[in-house]
C-alpha atoms as a PDB file:
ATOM      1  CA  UNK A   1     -15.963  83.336 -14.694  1.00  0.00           C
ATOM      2  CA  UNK A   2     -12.593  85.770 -14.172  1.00  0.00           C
ATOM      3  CA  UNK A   3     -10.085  85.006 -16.396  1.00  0.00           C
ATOM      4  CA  UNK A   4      -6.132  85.431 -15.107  1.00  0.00           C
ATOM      5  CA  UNK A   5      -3.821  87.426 -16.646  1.00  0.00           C
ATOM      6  CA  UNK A   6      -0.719  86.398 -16.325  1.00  0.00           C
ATOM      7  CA  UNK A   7       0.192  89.891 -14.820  1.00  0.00           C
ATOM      8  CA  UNK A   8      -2.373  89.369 -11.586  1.00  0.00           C
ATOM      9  CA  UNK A   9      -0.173  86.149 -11.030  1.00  0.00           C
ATOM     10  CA  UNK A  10       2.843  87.553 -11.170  1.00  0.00           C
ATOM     11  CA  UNK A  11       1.755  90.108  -8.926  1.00  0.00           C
ATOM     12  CA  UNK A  12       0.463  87.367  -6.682  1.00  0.00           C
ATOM     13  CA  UNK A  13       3.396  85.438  -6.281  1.00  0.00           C
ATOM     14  CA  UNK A  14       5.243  88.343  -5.116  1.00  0.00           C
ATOM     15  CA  UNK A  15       2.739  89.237  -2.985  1.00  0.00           C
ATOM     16  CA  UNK A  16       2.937  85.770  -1.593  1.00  0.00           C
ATOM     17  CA  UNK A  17       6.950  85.476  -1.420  1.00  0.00           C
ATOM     18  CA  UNK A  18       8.034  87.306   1.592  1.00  0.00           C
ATOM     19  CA  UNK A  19       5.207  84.743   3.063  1.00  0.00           C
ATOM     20  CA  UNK A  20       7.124  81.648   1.927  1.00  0.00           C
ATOM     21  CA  UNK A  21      10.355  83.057   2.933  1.00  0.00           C
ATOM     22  CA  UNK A  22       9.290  83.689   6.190  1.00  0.00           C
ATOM     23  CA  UNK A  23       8.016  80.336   6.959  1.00  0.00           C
ATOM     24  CA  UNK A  24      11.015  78.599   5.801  1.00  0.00           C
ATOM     25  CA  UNK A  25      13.120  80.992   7.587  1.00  0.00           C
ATOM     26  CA  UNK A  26      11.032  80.524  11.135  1.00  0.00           C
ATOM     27  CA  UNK A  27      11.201  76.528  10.619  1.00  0.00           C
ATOM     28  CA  UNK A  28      14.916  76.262  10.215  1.00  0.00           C
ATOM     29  CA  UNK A  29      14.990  78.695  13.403  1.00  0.00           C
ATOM     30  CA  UNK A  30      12.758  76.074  14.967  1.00  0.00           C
ATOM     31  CA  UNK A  31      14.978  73.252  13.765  1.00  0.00           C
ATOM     32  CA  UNK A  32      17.828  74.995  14.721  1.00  0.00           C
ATOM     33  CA  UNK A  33      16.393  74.973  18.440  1.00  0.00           C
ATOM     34  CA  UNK A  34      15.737  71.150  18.094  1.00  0.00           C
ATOM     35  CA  UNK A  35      18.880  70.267  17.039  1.00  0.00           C
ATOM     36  CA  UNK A  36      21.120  68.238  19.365  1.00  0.00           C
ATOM     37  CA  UNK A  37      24.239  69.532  21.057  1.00  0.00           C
ATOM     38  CA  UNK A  38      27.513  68.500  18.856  1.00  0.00           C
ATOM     39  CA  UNK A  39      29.077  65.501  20.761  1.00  0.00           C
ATOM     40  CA  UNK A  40      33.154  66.102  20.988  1.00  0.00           C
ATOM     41  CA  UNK A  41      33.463  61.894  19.988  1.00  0.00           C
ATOM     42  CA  UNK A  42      31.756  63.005  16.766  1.00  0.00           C
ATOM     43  CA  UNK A  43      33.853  62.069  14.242  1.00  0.00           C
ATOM     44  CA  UNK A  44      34.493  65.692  12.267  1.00  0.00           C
ATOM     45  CA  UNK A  45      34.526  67.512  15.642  1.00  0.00           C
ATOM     46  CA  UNK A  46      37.107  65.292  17.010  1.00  0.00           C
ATOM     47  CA  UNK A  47      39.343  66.073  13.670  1.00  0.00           C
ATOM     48  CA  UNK A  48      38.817  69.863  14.392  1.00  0.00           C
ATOM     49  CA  UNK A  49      39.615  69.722  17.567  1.00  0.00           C
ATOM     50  CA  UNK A  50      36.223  70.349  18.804  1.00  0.00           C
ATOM     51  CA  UNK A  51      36.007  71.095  22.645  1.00  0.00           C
ATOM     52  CA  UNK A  52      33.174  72.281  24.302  1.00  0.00           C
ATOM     53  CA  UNK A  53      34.953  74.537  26.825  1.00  0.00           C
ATOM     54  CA  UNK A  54      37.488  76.373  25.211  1.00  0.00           C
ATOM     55  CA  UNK A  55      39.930  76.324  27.989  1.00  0.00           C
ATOM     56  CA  UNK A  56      40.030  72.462  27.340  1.00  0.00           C
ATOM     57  CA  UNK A  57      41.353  72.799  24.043  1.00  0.00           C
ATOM     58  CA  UNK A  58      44.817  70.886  23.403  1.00  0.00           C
ATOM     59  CA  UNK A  59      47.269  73.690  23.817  1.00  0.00           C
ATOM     60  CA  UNK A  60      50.305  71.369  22.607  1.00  0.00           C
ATOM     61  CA  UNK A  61      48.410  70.189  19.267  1.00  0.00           C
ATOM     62  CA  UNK A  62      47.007  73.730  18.789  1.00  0.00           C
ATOM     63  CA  UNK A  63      49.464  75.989  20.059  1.00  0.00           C
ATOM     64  CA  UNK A  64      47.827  79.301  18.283  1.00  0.00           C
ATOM     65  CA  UNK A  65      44.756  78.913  20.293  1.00  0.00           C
ATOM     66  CA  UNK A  66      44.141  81.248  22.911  1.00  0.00           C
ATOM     67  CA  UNK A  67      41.432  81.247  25.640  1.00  0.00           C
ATOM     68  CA  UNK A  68      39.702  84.135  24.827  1.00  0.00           C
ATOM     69  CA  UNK A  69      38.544  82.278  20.847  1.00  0.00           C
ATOM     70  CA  UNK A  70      34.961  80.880  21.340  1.00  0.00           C
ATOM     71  CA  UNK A  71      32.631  79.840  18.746  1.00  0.00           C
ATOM     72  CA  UNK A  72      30.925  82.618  20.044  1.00  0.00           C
ATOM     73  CA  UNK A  73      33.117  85.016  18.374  1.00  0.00           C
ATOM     74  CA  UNK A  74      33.804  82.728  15.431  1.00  0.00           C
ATOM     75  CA  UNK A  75      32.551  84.245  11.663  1.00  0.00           C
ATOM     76  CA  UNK A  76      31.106  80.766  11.374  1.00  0.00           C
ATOM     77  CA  UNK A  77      28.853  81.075  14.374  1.00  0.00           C
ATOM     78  CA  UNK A  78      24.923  81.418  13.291  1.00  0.00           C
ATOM     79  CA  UNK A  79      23.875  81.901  17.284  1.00  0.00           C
ATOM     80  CA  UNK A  80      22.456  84.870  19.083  1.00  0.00           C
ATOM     81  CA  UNK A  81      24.583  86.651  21.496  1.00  0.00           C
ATOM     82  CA  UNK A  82      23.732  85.302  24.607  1.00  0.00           C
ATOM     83  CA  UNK A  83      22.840  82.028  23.585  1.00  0.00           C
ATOM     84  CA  UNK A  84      24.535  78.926  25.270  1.00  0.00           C
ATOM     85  CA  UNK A  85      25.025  76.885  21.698  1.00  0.00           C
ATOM     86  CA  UNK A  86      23.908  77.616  18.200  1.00  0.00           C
ATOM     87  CA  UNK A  87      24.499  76.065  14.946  1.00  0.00           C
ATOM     88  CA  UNK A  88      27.794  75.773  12.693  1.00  0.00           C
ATOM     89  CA  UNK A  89      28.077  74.968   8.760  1.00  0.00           C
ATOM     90  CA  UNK A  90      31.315  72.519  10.033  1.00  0.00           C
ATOM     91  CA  UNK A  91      28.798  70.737  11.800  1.00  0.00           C
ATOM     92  CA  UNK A  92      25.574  70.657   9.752  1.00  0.00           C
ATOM     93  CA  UNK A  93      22.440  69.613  11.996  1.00  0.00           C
ATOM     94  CA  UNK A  94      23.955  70.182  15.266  1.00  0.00           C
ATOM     95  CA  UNK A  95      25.012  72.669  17.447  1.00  0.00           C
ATOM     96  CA  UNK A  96      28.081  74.027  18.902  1.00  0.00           C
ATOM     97  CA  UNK A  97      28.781  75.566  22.730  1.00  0.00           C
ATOM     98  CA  UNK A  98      29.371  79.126  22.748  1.00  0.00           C
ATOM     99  CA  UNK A  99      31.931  78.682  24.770  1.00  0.00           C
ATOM    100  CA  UNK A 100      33.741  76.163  22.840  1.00  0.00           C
ATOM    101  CA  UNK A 101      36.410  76.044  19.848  1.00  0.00           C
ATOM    102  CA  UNK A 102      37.410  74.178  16.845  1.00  0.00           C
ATOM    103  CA  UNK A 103      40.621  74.659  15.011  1.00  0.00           C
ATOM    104  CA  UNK A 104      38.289  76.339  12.347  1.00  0.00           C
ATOM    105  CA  UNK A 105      37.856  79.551  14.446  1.00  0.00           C
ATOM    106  CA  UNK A 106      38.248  82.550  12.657  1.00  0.00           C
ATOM    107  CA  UNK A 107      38.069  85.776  14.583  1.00  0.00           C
ATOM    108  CA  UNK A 108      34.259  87.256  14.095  1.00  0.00           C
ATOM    109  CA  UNK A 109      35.323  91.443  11.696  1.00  0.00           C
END
């Protein structure tokens, strides 16, 4: 029988961690995918302002918006380039249009 030293474990785990980390990374991509498209009734995108289309945003109630501020070029926005939604941290579990706006947006550095 082989006996463990506590070094060959260590060495294991860290063999296997990269492993685990890209399994949970892949399945939160897959989630991600899964996810439903954020509704503008929903009750936190409705107090943000949340518009799908960013040329329907309310331009009396936000009058600092400007056409050209999309989630796509928001710092919050966790989608590809190219993509037509991807996920927000405002809006856990859903995701956002591209081309849409919150009164969140913050200009992407």
């Amino acid at each position: 029988m082989s006996r463990t030293t506590r070094r060959v474990f260590l060495m294991s785990i860290a063999a296997a961690g990269p492993l685990l980390a890209g399994t949970v990374t892949a399945r939160a991509a897959q989630a991600a995918q899964g996810a439903p498209k954020l509704d503008e009734k929903d009750p936190v995108a409705a107090s943000l302002g949340y518009v799908a289309d960013t040329a329907k945003a309310d331009a009396k109630k936000y009058p600092k918006h400007t056409k050209d501020q999309k989630c796509a070029n928001c710092v919050l926005y966790q989608g590809k380039a190219g993509d037509a939604a991807g996920n927000c941290p405002i809006f856990s579990g859903k995701q956002v249009a591209a081309a849409g706006w919150c009164s969140s947006w913050v200009k992407k550095a």
